[in-house]
PDB file of N, CA and C in Angstrom:
ATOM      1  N   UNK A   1     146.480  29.346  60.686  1.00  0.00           N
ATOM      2  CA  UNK A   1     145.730  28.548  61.639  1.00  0.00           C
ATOM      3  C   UNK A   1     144.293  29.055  61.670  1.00  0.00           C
ATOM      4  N   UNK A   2     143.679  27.825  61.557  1.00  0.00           N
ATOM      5  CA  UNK A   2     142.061  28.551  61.685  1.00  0.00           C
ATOM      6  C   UNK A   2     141.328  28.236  62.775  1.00  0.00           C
ATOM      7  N   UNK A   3     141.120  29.006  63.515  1.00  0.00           N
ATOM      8  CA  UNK A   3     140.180  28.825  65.005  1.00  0.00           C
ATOM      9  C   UNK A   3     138.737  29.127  64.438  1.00  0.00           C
ATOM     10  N   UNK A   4     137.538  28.216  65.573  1.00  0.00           N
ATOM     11  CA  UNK A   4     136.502  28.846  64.852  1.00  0.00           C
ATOM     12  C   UNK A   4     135.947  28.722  66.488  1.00  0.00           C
ATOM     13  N   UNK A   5     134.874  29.768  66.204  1.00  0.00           N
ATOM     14  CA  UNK A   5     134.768  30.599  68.033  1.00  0.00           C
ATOM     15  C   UNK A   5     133.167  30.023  67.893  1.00  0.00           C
ATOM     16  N   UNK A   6     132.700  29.662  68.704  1.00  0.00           N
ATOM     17  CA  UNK A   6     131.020  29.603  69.071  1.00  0.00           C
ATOM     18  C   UNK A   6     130.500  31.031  69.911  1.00  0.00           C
ATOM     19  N   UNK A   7     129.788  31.753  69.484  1.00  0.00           N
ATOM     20  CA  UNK A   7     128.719  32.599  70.131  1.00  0.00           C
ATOM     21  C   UNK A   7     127.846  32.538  70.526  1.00  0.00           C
ATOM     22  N   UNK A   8     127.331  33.342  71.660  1.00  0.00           N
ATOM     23  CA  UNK A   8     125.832  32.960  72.055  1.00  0.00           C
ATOM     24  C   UNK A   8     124.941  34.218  71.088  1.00  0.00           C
ATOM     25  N   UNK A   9     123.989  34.030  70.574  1.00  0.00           N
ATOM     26  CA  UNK A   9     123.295  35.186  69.696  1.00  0.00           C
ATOM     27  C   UNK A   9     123.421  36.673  70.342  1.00  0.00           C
ATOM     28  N   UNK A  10     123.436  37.067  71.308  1.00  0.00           N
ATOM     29  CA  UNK A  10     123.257  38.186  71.723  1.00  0.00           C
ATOM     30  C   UNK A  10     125.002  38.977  70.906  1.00  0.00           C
ATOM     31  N   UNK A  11     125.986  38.295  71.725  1.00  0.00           N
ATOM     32  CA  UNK A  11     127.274  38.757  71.405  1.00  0.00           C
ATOM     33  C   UNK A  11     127.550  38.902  69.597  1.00  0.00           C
ATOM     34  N   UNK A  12     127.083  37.561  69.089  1.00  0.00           N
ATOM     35  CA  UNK A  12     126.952  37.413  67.354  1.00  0.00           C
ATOM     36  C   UNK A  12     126.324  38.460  67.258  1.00  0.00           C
ATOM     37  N   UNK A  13     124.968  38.857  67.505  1.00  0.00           N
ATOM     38  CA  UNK A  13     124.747  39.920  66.960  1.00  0.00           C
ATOM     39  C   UNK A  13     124.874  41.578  67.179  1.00  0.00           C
ATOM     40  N   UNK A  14     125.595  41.139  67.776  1.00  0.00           N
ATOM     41  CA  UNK A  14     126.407  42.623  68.677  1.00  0.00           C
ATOM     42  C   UNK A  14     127.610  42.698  67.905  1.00  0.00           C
ATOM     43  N   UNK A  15     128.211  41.935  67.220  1.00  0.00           N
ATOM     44  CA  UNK A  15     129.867  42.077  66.564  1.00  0.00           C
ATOM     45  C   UNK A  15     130.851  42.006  67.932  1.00  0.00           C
ATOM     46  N   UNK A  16     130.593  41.327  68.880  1.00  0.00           N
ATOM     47  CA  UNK A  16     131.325  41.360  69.976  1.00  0.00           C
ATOM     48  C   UNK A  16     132.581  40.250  69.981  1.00  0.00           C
ATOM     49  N   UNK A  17     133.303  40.277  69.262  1.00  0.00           N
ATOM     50  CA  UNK A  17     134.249  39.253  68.670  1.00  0.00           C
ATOM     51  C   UNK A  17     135.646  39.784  68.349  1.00  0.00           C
ATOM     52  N   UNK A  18     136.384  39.146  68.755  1.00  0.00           N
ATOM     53  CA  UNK A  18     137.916  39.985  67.892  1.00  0.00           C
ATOM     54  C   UNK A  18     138.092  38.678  66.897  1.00  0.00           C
ATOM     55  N   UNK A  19     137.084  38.623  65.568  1.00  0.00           N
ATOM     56  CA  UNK A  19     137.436  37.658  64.637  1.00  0.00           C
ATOM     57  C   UNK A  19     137.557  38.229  63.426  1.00  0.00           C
ATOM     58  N   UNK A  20     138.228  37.682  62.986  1.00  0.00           N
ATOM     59  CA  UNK A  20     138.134  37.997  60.855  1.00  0.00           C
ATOM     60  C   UNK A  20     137.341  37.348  59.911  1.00  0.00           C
ATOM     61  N   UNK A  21     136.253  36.794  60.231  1.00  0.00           N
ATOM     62  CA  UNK A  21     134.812  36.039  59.227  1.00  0.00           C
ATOM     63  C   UNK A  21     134.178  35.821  60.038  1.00  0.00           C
ATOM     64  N   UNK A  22     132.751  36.332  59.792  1.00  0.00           N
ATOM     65  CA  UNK A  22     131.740  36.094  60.114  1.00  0.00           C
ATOM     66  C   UNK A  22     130.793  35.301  59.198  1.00  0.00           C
ATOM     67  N   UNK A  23     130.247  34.898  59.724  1.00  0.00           N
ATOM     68  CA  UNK A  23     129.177  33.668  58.830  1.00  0.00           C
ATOM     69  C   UNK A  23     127.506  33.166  59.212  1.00  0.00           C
ATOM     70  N   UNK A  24     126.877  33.947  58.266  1.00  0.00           N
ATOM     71  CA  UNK A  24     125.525  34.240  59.169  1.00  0.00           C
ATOM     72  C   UNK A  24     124.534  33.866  57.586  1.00  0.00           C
ATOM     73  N   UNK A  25     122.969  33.984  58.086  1.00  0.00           N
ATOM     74  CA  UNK A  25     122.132  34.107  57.414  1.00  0.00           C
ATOM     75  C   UNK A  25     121.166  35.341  57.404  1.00  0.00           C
ATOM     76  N   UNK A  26     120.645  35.637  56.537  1.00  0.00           N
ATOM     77  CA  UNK A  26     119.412  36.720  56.765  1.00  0.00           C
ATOM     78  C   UNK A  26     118.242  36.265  55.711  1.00  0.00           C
ATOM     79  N   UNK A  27     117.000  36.676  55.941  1.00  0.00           N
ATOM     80  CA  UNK A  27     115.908  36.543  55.063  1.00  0.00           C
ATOM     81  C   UNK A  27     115.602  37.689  55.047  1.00  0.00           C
ATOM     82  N   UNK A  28     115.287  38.339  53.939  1.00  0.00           N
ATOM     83  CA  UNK A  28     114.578  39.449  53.421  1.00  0.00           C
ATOM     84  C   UNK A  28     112.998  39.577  53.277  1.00  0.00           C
ATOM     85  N   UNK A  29     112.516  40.825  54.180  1.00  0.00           N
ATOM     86  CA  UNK A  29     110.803  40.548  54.014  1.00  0.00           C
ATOM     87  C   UNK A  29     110.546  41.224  52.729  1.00  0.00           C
ATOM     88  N   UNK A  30     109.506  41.688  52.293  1.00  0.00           N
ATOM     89  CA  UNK A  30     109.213  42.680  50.945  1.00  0.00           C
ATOM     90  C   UNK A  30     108.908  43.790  51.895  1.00  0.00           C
ATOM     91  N   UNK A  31     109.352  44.910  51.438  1.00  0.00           N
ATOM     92  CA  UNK A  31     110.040  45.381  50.483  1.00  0.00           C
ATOM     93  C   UNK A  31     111.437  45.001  50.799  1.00  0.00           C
ATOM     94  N   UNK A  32     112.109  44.665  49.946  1.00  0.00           N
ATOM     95  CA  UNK A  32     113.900  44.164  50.198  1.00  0.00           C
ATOM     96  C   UNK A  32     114.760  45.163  50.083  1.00  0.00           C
ATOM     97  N   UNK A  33     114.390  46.213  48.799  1.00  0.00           N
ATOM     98  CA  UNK A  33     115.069  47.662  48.664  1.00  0.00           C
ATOM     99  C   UNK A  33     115.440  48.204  49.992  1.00  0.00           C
ATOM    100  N   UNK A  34     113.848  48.579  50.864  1.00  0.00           N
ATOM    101  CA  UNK A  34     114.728  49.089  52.237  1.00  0.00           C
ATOM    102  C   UNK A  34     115.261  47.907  52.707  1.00  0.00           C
ATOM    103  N   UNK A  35     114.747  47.303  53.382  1.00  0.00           N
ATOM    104  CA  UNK A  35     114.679  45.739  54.174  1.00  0.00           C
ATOM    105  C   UNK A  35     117.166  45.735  54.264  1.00  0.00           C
ATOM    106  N   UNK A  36     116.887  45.787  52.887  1.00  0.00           N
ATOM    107  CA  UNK A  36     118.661  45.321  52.855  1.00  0.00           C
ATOM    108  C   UNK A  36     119.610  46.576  53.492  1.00  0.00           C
ATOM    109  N   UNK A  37     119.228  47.592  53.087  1.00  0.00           N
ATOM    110  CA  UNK A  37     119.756  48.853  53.435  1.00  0.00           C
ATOM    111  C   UNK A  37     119.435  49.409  55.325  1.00  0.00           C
ATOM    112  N   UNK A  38     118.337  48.791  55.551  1.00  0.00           N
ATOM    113  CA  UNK A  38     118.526  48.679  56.925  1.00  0.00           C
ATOM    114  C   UNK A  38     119.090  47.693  57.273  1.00  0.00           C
ATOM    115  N   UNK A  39     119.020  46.537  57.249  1.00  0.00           N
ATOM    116  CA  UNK A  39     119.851  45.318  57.494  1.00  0.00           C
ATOM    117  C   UNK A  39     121.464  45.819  57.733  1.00  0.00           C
ATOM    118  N   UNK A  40     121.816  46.377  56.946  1.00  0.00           N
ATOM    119  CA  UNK A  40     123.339  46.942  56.383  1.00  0.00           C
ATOM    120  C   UNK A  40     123.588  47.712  57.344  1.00  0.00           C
ATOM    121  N   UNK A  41     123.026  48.771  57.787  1.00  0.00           N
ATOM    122  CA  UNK A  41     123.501  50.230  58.652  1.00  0.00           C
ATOM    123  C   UNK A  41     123.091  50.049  59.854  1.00  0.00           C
ATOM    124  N   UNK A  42     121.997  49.209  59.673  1.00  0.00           N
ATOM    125  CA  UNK A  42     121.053  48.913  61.315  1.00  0.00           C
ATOM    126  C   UNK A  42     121.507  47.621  62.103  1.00  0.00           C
ATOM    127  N   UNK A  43     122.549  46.651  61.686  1.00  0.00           N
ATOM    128  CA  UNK A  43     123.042  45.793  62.413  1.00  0.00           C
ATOM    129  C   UNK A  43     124.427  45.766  62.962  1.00  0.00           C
ATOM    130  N   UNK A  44     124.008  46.244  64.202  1.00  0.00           N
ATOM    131  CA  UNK A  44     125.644  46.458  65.080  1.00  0.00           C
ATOM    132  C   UNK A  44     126.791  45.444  64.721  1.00  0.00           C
ATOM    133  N   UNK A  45     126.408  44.269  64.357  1.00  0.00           N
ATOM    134  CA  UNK A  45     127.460  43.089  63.945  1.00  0.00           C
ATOM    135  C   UNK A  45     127.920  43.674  62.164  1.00  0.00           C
ATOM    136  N   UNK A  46     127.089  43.413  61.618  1.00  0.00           N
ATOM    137  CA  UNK A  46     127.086  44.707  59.925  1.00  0.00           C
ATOM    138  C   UNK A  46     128.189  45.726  59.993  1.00  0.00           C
ATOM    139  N   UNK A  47     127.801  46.990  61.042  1.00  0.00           N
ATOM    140  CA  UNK A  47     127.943  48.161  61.302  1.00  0.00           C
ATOM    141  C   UNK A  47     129.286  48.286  61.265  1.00  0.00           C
ATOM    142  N   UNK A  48     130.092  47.194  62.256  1.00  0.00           N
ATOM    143  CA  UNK A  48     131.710  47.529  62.603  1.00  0.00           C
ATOM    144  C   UNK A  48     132.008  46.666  61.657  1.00  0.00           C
ATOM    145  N   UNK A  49     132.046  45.729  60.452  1.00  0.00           N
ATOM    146  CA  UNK A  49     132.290  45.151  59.657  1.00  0.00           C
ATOM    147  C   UNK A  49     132.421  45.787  58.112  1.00  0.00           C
ATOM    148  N   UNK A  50     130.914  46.498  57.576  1.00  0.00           N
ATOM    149  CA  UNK A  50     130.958  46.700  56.255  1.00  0.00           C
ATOM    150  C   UNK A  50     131.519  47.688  55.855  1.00  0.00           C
ATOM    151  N   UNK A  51     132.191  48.633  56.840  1.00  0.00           N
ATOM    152  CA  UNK A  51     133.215  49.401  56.185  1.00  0.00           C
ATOM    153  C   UNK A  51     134.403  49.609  56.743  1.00  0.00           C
ATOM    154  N   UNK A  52     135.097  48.235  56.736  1.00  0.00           N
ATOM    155  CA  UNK A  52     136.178  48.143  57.429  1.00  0.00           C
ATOM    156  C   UNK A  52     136.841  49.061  58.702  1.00  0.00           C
ATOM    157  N   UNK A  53     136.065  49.423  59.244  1.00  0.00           N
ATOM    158  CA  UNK A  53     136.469  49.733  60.656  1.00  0.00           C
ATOM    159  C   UNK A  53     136.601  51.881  60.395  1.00  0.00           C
ATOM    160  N   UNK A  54     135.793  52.152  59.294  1.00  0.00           N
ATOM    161  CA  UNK A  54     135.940  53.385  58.683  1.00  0.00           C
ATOM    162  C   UNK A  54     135.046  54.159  58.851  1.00  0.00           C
ATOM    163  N   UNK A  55     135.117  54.661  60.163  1.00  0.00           N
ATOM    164  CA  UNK A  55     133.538  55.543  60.947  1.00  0.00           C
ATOM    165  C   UNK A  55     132.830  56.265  59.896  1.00  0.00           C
ATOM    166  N   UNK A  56     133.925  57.716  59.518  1.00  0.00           N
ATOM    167  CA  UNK A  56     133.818  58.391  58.398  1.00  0.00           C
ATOM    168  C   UNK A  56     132.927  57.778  57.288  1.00  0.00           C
ATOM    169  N   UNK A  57     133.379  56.795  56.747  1.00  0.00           N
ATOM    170  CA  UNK A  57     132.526  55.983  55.736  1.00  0.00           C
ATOM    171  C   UNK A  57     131.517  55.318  56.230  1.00  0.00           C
ATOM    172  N   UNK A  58     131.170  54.685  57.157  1.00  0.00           N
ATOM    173  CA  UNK A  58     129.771  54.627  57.556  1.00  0.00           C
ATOM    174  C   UNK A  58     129.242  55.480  57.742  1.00  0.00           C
ATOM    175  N   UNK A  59     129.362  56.717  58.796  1.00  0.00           N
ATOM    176  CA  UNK A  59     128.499  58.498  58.775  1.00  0.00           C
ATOM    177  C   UNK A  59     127.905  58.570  57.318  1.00  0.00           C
ATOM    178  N   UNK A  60     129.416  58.466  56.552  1.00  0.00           N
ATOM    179  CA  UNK A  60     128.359  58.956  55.208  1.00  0.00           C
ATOM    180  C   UNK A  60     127.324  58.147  54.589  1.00  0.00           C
ATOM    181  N   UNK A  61     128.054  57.042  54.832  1.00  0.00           N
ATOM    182  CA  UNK A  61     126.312  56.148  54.022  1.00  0.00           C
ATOM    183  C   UNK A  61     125.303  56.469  54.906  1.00  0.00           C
ATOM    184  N   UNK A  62     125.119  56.385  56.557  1.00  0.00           N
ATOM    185  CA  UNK A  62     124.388  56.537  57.274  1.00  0.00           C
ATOM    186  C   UNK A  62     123.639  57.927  56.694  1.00  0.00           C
ATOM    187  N   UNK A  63     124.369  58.882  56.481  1.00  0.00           N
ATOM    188  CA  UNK A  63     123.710  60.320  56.238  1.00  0.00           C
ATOM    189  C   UNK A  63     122.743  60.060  54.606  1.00  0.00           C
ATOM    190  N   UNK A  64     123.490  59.241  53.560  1.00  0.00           N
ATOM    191  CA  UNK A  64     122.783  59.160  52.345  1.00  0.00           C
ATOM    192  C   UNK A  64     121.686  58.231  52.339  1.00  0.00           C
ATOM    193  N   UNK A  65     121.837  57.442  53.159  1.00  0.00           N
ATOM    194  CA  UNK A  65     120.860  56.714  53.332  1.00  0.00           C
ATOM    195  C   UNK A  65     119.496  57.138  53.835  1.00  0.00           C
ATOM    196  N   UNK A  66     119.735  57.928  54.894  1.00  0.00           N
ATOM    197  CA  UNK A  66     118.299  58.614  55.496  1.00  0.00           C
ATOM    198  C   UNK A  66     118.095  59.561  54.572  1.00  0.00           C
ATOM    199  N   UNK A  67     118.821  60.467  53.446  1.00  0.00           N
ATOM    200  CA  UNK A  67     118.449  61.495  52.786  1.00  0.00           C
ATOM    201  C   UNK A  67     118.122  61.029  51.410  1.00  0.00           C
ATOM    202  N   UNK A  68     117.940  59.525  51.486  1.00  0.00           N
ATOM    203  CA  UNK A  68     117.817  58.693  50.006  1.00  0.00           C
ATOM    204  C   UNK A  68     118.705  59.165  48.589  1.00  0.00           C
ATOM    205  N   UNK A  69     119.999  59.411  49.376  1.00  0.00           N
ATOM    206  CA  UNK A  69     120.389  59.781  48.061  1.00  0.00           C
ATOM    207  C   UNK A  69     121.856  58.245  47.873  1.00  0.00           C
ATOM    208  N   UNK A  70     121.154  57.418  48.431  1.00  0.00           N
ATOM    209  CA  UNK A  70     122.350  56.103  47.941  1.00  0.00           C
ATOM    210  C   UNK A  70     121.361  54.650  48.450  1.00  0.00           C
ATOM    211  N   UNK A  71     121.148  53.777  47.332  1.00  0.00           N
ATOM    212  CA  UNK A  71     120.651  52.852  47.292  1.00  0.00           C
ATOM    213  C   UNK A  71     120.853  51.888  48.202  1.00  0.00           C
ATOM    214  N   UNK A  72     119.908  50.912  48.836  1.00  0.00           N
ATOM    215  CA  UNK A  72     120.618  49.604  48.799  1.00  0.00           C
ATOM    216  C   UNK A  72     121.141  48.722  47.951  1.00  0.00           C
ATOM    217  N   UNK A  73     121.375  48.773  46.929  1.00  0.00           N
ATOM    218  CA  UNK A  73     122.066  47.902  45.327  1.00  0.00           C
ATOM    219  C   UNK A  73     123.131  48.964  45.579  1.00  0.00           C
ATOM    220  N   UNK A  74     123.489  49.985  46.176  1.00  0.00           N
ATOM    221  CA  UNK A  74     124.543  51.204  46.134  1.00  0.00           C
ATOM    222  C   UNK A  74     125.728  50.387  47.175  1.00  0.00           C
ATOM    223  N   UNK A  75     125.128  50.175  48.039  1.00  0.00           N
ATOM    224  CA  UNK A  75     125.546  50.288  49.594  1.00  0.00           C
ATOM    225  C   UNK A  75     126.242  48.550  49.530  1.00  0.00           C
ATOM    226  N   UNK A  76     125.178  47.641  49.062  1.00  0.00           N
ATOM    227  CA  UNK A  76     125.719  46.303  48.527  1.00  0.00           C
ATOM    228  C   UNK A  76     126.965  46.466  47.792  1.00  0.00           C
ATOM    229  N   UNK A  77     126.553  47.216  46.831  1.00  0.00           N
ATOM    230  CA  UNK A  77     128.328  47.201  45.695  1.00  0.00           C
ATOM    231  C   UNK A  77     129.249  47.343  46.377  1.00  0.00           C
ATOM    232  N   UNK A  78     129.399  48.827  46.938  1.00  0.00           N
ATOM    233  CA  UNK A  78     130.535  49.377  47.860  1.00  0.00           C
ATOM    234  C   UNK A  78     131.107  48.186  48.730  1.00  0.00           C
ATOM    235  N   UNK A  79     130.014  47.674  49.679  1.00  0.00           N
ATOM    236  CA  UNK A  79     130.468  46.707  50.661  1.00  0.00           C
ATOM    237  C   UNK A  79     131.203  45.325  50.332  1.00  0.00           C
ATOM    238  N   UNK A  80     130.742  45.166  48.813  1.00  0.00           N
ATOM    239  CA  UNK A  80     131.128  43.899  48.071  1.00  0.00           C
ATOM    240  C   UNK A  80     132.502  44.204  47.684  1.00  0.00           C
ATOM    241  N   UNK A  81     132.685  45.425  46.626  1.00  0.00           N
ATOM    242  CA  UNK A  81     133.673  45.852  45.747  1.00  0.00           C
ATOM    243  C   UNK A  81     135.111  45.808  47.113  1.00  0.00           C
ATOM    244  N   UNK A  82     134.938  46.538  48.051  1.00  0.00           N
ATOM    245  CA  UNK A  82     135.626  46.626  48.906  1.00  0.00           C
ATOM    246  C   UNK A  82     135.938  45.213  49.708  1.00  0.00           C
ATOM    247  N   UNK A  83     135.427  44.381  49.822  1.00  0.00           N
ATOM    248  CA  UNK A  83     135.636  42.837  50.160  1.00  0.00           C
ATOM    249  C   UNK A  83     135.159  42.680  51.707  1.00  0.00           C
ATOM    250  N   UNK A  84     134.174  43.634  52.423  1.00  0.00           N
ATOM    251  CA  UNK A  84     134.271  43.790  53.163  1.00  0.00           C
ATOM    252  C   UNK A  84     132.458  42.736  53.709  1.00  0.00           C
ATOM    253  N   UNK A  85     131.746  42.451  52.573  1.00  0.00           N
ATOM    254  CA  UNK A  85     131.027  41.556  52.397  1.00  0.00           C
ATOM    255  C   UNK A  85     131.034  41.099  51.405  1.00  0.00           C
ATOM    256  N   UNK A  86     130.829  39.744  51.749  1.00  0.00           N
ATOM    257  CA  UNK A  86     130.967  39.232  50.334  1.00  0.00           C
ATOM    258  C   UNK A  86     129.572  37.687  50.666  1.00  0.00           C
ATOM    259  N   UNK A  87     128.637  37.584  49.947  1.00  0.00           N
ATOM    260  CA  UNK A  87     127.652  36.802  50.173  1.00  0.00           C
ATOM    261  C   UNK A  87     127.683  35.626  49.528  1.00  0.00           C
ATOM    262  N   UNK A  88     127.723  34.560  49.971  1.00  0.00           N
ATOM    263  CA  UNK A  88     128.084  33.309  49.630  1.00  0.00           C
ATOM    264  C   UNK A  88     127.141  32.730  48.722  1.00  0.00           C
ATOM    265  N   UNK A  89     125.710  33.045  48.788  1.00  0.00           N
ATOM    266  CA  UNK A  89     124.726  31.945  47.867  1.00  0.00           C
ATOM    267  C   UNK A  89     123.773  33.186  48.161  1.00  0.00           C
ATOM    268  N   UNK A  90     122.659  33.450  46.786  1.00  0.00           N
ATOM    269  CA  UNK A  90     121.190  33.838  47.256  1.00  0.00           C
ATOM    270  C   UNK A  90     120.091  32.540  46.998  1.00  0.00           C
ATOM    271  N   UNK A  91     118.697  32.822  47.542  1.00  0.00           N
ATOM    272  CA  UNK A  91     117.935  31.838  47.415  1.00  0.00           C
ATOM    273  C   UNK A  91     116.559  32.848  47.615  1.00  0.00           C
ATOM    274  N   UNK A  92     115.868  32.808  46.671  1.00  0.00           N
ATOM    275  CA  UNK A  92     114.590  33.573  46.740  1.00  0.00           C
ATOM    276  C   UNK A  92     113.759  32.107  46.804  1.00  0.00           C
ATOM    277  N   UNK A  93     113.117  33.335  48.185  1.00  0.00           N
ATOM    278  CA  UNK A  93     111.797  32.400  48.672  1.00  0.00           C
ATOM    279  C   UNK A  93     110.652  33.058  49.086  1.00  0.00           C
ATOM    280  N   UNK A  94     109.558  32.767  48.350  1.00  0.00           N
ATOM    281  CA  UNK A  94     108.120  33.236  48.919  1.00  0.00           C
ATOM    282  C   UNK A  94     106.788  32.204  49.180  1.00  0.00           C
ATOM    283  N   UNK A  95     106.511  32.857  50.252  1.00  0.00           N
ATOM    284  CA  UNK A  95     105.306  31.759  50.513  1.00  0.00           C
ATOM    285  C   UNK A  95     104.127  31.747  50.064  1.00  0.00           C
ATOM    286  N   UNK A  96     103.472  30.722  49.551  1.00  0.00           N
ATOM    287  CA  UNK A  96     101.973  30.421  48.591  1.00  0.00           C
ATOM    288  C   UNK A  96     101.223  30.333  49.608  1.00  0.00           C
ATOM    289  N   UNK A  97      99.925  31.170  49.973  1.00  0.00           N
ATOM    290  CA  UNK A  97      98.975  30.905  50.752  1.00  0.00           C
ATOM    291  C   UNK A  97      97.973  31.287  49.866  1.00  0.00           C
ATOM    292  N   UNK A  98      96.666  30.184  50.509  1.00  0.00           N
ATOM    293  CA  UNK A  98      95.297  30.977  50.099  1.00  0.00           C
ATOM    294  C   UNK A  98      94.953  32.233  50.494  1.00  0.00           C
ATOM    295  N   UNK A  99      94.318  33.307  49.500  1.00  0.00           N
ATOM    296  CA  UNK A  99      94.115  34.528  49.904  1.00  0.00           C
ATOM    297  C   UNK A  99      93.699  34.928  51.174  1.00  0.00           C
ATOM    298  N   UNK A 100      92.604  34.067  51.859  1.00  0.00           N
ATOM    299  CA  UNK A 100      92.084  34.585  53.615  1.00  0.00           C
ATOM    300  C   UNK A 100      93.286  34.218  54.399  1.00  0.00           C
ATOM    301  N   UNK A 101      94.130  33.720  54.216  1.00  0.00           N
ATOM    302  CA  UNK A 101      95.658  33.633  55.228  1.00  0.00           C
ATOM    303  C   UNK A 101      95.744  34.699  55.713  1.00  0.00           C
ATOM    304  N   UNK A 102      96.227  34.849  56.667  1.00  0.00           N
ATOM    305  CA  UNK A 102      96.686  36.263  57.481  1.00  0.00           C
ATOM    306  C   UNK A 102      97.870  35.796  58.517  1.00  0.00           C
ATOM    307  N   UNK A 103      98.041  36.630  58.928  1.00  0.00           N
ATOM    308  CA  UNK A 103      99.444  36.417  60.150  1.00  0.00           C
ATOM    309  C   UNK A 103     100.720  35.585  59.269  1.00  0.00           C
ATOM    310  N   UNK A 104     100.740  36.096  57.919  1.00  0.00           N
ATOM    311  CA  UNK A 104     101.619  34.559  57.542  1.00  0.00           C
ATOM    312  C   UNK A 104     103.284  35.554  57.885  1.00  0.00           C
ATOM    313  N   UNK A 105     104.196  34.812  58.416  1.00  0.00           N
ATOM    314  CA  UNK A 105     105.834  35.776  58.756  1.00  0.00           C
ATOM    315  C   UNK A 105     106.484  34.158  58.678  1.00  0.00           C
ATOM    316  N   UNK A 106     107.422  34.416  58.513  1.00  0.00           N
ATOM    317  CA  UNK A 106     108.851  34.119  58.647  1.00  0.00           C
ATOM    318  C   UNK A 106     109.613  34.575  59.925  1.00  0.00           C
ATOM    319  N   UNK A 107     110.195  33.591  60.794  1.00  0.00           N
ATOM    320  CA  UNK A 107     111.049  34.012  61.711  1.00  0.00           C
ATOM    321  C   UNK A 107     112.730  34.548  61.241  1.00  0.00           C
ATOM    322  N   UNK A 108     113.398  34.824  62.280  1.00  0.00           N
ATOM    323  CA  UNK A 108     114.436  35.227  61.633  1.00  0.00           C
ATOM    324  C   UNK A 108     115.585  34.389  61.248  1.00  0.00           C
ATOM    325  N   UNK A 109     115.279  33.167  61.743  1.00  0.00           N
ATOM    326  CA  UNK A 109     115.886  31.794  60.979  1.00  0.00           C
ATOM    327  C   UNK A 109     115.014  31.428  59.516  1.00  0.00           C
ATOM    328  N   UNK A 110     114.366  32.145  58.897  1.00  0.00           N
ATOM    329  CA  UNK A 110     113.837  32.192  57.450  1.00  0.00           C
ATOM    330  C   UNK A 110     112.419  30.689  57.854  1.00  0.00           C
ATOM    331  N   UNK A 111     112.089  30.354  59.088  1.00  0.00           N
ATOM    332  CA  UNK A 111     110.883  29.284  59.159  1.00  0.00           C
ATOM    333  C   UNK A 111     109.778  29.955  59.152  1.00  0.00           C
ATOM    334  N   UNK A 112     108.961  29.205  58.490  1.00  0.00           N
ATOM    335  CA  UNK A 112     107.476  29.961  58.648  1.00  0.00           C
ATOM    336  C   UNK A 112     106.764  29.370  60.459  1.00  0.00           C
ATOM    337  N   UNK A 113     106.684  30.641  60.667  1.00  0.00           N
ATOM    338  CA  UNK A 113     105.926  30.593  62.358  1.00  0.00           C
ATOM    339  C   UNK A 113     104.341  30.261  61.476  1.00  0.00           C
ATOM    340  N   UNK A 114     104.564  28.888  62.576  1.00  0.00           N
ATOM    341  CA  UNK A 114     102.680  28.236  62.033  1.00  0.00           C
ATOM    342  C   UNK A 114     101.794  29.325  63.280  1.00  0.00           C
ATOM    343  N   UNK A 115     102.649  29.513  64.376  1.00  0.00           N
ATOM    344  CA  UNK A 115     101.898  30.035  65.011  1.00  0.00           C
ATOM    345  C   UNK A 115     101.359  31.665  64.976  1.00  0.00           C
ATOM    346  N   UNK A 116     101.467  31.986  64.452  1.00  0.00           N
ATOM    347  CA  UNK A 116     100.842  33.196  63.995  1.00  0.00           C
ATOM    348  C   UNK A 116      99.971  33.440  62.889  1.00  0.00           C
ATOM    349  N   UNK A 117      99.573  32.548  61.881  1.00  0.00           N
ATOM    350  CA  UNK A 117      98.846  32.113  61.005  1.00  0.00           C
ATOM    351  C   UNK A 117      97.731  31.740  61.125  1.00  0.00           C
ATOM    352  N   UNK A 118      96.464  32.793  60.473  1.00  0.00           N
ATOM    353  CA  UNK A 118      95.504  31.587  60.670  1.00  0.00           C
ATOM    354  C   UNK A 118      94.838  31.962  59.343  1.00  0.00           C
ATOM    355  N   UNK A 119      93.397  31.153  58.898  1.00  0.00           N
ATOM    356  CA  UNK A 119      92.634  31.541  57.920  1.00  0.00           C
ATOM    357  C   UNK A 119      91.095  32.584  58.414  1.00  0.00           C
ATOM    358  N   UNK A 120      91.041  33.294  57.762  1.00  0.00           N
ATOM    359  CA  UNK A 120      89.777  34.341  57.646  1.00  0.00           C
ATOM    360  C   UNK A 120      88.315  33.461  57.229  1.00  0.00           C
ATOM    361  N   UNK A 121      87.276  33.187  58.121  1.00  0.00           N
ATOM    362  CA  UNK A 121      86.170  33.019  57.725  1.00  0.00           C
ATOM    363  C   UNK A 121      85.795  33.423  56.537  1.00  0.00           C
ATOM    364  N   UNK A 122      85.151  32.082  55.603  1.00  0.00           N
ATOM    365  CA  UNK A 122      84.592  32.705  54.225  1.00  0.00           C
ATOM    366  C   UNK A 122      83.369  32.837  54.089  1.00  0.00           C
ATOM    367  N   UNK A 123      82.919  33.612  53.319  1.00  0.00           N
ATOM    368  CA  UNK A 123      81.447  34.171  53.332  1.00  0.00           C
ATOM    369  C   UNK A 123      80.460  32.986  53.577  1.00  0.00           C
TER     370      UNK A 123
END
């Protein structure tokens, strides 16, 4: 039987759920190397998920991670190999601006905020 639960964001991103799939998005800023590896250890919903409920095994990535001795392409495998994430589609996306652009971000629904954007006076 498949139930499917609605969350309000706070709880989603808390892992506050007694469910078995989660189903989310993320956008990656540059640099992605860290960007993913915090994503991974630094999201409480992540956290009780990517290593199946295995404190021990999170401590340790947590510990290799701050002492750089285990990748994010490291930390991805493990979490994959183990089935404990598994990522449905990638999609690389970057945004084209003229060079005086500034403020240009992405929210965390992957939209470009117009409002923080503007252009730099040219000579």
């Amino acid at each position: 039987l498949l139930e499917g639960v609605e969350l309000n964001y706070d709880d989603w991103a808390n892992g506050k759920a007694n469910v078995d799939l989660w189903l989310g998005t993320v956008n990656f800023p540059i640099p992605e190397e860290w960007n993913v590896g915090t994503w991974l250890l630094g999201s409480p919903l992540l956290r009780h998920a990517i290593s199946g409920g295995d404190d021990a095994l999170l401590a340790q990535w947590e510990t290799q991670w701050h002492a750089e001795t285990i990748s994010a392409e490291q930390l991805v495998r493990e979490t994959t190999r183990s089935g404990w994430l598994q990522p449905l589609f990638h999609h690389w996306m970057r945004l084209k601006s003229p060079d005086r652009a500034r403020g240009i971000h992405l929210n965390n629904l992957g939209w470009f905020d117009f409002r923080s954007t503007w252009i730099e006076p040219g000579p």
